[in-house]
Protein backbone atom coordinates (compact mmCIF):
# COMPACT_ATOMS: atom_id res chain seq x y z
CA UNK A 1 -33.82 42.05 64.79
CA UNK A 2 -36.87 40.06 63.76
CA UNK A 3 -37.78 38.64 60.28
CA UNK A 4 -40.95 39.85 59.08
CA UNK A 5 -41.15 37.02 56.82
CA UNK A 6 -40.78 34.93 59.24
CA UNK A 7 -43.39 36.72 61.68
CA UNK A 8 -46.13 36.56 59.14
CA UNK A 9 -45.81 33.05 58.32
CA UNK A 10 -45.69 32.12 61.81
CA UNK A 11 -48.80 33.99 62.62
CA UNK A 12 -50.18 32.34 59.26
CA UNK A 13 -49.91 29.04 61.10
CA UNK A 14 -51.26 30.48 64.23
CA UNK A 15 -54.48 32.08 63.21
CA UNK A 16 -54.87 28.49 61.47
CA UNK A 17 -54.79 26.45 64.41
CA UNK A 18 -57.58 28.43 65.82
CA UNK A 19 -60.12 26.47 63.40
CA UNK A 20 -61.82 23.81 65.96
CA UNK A 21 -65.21 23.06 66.24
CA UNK A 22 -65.55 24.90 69.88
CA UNK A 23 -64.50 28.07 68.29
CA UNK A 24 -67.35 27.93 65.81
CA UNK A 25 -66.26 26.17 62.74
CA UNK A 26 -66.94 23.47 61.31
CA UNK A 27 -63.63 21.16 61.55
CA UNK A 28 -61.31 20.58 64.07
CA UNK A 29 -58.30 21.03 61.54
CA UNK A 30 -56.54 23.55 63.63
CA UNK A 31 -55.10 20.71 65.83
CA UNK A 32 -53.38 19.38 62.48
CA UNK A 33 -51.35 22.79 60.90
CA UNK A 34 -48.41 21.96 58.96
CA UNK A 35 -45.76 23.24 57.16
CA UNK A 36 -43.99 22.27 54.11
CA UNK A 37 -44.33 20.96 50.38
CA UNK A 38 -48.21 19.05 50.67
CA UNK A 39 -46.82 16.12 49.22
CA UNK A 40 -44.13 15.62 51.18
CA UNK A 41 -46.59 16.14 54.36
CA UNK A 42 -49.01 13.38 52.99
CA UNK A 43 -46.68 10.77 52.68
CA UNK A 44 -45.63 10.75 56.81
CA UNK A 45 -46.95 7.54 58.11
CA UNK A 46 -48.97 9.58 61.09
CA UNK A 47 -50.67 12.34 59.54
CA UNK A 48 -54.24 12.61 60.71
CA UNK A 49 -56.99 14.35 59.07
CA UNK A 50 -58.27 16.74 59.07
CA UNK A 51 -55.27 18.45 57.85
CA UNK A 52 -54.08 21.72 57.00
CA UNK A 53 -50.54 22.33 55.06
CA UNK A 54 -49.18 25.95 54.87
CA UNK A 55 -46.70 26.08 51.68
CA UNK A 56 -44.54 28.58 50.36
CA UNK A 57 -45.65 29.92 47.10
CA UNK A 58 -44.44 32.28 44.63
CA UNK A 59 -44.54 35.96 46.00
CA UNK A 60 -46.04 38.90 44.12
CA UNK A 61 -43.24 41.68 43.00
CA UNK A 62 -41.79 43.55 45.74
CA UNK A 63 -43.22 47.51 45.75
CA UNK A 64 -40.16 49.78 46.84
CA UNK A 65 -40.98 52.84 49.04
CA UNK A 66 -38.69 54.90 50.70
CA UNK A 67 -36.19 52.98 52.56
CA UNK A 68 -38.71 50.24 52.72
CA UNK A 69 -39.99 47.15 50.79
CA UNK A 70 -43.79 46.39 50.23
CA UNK A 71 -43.62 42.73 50.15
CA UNK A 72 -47.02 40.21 49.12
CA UNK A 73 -45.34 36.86 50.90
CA UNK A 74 -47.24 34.18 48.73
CA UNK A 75 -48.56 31.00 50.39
CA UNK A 76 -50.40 28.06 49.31
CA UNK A 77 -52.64 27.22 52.35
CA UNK A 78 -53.87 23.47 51.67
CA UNK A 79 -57.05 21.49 53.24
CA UNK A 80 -57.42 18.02 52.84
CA UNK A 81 -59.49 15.42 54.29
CA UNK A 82 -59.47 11.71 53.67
CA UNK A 83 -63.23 10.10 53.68
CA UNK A 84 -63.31 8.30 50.88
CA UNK A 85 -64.31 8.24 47.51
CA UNK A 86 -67.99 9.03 47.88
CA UNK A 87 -68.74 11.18 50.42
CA UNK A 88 -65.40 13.52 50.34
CA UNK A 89 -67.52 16.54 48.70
CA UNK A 90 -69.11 17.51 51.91
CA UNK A 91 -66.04 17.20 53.92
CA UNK A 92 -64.35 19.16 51.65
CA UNK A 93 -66.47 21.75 51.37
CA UNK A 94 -66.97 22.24 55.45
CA UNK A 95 -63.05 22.96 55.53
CA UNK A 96 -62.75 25.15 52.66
CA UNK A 97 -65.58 27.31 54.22
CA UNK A 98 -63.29 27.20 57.68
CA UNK A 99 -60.30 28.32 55.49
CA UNK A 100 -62.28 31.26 54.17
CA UNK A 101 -63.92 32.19 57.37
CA UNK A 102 -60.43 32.02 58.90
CA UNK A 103 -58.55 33.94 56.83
CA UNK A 104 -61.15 36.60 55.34
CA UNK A 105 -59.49 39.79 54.69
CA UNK A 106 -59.73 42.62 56.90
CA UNK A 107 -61.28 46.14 54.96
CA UNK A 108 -59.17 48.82 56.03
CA UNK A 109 -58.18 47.55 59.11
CA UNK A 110 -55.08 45.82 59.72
CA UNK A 111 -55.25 41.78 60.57
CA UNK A 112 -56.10 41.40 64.29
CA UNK A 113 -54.05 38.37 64.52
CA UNK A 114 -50.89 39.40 62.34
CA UNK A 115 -47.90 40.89 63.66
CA UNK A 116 -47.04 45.07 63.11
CA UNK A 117 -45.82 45.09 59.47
CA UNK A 118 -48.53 42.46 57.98
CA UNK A 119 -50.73 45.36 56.47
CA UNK A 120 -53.49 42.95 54.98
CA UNK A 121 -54.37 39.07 53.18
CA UNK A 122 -55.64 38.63 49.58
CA UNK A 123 -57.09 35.40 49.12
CA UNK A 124 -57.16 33.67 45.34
CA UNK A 125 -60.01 31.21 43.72
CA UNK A 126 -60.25 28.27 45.88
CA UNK A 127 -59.15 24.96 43.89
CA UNK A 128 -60.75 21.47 44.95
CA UNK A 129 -58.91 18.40 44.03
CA UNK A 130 -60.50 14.84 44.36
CA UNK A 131 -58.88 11.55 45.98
CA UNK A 132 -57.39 9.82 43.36
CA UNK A 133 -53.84 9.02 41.20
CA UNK A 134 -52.26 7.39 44.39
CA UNK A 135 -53.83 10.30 46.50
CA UNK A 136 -55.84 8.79 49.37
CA UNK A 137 -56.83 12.37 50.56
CA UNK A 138 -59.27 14.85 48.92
CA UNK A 139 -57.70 18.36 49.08
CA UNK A 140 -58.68 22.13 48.69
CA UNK A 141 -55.54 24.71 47.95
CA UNK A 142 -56.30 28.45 48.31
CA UNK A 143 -53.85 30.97 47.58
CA UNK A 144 -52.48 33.46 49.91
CA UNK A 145 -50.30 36.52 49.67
CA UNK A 146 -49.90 38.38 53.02
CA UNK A 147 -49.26 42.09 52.57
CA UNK A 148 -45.74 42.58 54.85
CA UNK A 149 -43.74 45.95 54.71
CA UNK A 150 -39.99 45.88 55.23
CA UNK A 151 -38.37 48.93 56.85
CA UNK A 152 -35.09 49.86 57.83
CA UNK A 153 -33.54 48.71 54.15
């Protein structure tokens, strides 16, 4: 039996890579999708930039149906860049408009990339953060809560 948890982040991470300049975007951050705390990502010696960091976040409480959950998975998804200083506005603001672009939610259809079970995405306020405090890397989070039902409880 499959995790639907684990489906939806999964396809999270997939639809994510699909950000590359070819496609129509902006970036090329889809070649750099991570998972894990941001932090933690950062401070690997090889990570490249562009980079996106998929992280768990606090989920929304559970609707019960019959025989069935109504889960809203939450999910920090995180874009940084590192360009400097001066000119990281710009950057910034090219991969935040990717993230939204990406991830905009579907109105009363169900997510052509998500697995059966992911109903829907709600997206929260975008958050920009600027290099700085020992961060060498200018970062945008937006949250995420993936709308997943859970049969068969």
């Amino acid at each position: 039996m499959t995790n639907p948890l684990s489906e939806g982040r999964q396809a999270l991470v997939r639809r994510l890579s699909t950000i590359a300049i070819a496609s129509g975007y902006r970036t090329d951050a889809g070649a750099n999708v991570k998972t894990g705390w941001f932090n933690e990502v950062l401070q690997r010696e090889k990570v490249g930039f562009p980079l996106i960091v998929v992280q768990k976040a606090k989920d929304q409480d559970p609707v019960p149906g019959p025989r069935a959950l109504k889960v809203a998975a939450g999910y920090y998804v995180i874009g940084a860049v590192d360009v400097g200083l001066d000119d990281y506005e710009d950057a910034l603001d090219d991969l935040e408009l990717d993230l939204l672009r990406c991830l905009r939610p579907e109105q009363g259809r169900p997510l052509p990339w998500a697995p059966a079970g992911i109903q829907n995405i709600a997206l929260g306020g975008a958050e920009q953060f600027p290099p700085g405090n020992g961060e060498r890397a200018a970062s945008v989070l937006i949250p995420v809560h993936l709308y997943t039902f859970i049969t068969g409880l």
